[in-house]
Protein backbone atom coordinates (compact mmCIF):
# COMPACT_ATOMS: atom_id res chain seq x y z
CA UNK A 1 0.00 0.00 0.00
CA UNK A 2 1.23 3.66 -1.02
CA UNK A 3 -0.42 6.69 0.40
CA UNK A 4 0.99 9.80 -0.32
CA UNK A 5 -0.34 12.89 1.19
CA UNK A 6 -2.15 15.29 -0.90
CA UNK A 7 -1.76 18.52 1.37
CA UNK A 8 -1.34 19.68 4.90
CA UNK A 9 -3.51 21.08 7.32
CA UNK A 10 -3.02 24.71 9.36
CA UNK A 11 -4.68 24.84 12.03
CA UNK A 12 -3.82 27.52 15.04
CA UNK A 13 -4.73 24.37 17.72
CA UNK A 14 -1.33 22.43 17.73
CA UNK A 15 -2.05 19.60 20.44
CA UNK A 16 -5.04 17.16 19.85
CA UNK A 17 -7.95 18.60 22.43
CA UNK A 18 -11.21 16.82 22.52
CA UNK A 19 -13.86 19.96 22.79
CA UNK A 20 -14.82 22.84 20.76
CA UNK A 21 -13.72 21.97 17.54
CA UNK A 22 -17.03 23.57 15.97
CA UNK A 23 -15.27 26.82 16.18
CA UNK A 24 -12.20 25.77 14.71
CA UNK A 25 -11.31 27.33 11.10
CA UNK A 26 -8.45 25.63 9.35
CA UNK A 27 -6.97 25.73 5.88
CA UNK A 28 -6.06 22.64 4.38
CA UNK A 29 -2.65 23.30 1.90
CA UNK A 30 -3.02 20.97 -1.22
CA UNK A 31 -0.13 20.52 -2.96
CA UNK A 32 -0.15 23.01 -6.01
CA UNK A 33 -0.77 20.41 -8.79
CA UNK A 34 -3.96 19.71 -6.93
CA UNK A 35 -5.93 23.21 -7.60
CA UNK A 36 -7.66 22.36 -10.65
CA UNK A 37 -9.18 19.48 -8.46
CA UNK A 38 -11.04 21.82 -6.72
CA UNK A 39 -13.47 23.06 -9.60
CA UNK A 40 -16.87 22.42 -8.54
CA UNK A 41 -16.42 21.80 -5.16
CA UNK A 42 -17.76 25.29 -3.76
CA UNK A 43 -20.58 24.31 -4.63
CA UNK A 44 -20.89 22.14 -1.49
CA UNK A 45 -21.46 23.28 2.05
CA UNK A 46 -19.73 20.73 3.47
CA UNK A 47 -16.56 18.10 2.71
CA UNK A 48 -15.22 15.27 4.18
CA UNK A 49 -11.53 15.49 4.89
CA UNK A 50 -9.45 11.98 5.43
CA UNK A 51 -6.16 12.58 7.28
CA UNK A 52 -3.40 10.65 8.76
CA UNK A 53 -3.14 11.50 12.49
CA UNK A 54 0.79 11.58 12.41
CA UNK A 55 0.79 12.12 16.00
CA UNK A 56 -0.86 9.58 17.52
CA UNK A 57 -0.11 6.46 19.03
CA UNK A 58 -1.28 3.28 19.70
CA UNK A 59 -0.58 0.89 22.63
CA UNK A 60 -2.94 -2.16 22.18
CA UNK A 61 -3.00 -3.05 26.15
CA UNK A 62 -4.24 0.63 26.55
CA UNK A 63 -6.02 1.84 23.38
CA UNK A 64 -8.04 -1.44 21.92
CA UNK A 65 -10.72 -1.06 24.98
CA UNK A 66 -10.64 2.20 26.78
CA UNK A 67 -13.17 4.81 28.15
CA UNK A 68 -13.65 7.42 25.24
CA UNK A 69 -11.43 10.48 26.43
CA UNK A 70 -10.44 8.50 29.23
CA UNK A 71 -13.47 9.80 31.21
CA UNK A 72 -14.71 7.57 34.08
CA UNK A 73 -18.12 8.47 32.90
CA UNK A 74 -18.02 6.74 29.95
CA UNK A 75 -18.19 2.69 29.25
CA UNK A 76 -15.21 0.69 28.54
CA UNK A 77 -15.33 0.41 24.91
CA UNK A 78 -13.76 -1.59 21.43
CA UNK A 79 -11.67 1.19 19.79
CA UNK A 80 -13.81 0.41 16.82
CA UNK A 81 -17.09 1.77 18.82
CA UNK A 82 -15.39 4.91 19.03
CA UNK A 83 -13.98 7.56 17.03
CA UNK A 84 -10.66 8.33 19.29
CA UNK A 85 -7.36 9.37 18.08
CA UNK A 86 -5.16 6.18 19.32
CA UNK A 87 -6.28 2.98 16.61
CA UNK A 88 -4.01 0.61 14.80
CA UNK A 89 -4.15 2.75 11.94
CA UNK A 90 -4.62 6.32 12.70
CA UNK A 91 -6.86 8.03 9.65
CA UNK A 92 -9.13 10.68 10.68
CA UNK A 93 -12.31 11.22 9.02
CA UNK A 94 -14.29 14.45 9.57
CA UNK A 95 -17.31 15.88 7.61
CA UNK A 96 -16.13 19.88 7.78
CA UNK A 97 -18.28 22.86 6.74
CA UNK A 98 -16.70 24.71 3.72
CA UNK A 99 -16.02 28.24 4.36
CA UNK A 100 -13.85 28.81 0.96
CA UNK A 101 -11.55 28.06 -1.56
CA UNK A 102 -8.92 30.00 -2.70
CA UNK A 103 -6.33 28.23 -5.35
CA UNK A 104 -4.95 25.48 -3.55
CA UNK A 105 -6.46 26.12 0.24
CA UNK A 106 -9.34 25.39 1.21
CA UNK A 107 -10.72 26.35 4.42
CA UNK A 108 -12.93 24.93 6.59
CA UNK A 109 -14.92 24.95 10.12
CA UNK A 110 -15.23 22.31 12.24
CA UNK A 111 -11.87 19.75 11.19
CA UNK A 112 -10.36 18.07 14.14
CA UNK A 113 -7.26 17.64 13.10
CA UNK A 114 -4.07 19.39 14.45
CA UNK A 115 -1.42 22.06 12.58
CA UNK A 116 0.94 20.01 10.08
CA UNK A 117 -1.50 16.93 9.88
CA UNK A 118 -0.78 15.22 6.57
CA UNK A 119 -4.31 15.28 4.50
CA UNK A 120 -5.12 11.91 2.52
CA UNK A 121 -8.18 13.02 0.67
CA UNK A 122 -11.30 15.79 0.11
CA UNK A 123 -14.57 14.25 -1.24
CA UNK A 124 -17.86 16.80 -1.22
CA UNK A 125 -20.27 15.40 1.55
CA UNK A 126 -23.28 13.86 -0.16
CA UNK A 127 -26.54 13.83 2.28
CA UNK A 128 -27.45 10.44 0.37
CA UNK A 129 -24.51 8.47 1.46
CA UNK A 130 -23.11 10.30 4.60
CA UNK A 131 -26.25 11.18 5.89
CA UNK A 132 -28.62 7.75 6.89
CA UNK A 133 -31.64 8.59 7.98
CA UNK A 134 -32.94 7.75 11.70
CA UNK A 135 -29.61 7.19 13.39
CA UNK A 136 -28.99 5.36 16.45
CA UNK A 137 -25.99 5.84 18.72
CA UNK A 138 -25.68 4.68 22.47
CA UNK A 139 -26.70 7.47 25.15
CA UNK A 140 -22.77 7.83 25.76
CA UNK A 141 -22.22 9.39 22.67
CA UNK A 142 -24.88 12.62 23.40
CA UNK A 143 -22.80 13.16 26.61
CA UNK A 144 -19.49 13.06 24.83
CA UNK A 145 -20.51 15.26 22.06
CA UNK A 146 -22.06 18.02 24.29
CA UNK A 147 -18.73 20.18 24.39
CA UNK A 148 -17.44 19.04 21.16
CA UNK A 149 -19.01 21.54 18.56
């Protein structure tokens, strides 16, 4: 497998939080060659951004069931019933609202990911396939999510 990243995210939050990243604008830096693969996509409000969280870490003993953020509030937990920073392989996925594009940045409100984060991939957000209707997620994950955007 070769990934290669396609841009860089700049951010003025340069340690991984876990609240208020609704207020967060970013830019995300693609690589120059990259700007013509932007045509059409202001036409969306919002994108999904996949990143590799260069960062992070992963100790299976601590990370593969944990309380999300470590809070004794929440249920022990399968890494994979969770969307925390510390997984086997550390990609990021966030659906980000699109504030503007100018050339080769685009910026956004709302990405969690850090300054310098290596950025994998853009794709428009499409209600039909990112949105499912009627949703169900545990009780834990309204608490969690209260301070987060």
């Amino acid at each position: 497998m070769n990934i290669e990243p396609i841009g860089t995210v700049r951010s003025s939050v340069t340690e991984g939080v876990d609240d208020n990243w609704g207020k967060v604008v970013a830019e995300i830096h693609l690589l120059p060659e990259y700007a013509d693969e932007l045509i059409g996509l202001h036409e969306f409000s919002h994108i999904l951004v996949v990143y590799y969280m260069d960062r992070s870490t992963f100790d299976p003993a601590a990370d593969l069931v944990r309380r999300p953020q470590g809070r004794s509030d929440m249920p022990d937990i399968g890494i994979f019933a969770q969307r925390a920073k510390h997984r086997p392989n550390p990609i990021g996925i966030t659906c980000a609202k699109l504030v503007n594009i100018e050339g080769a940045v685009i910026r956004v409100q709302g990405l969690d990911a850090i300054d310098d984060t290596p950025v994998l991939d853009v794709k428009p957000h499409f209600p039909a396939f990112d949105s499912p209707s009627n949703p169900q997620v545990p009780a834990w994950v309204n608490q969690l999510m209260s301070n987060y955007f």
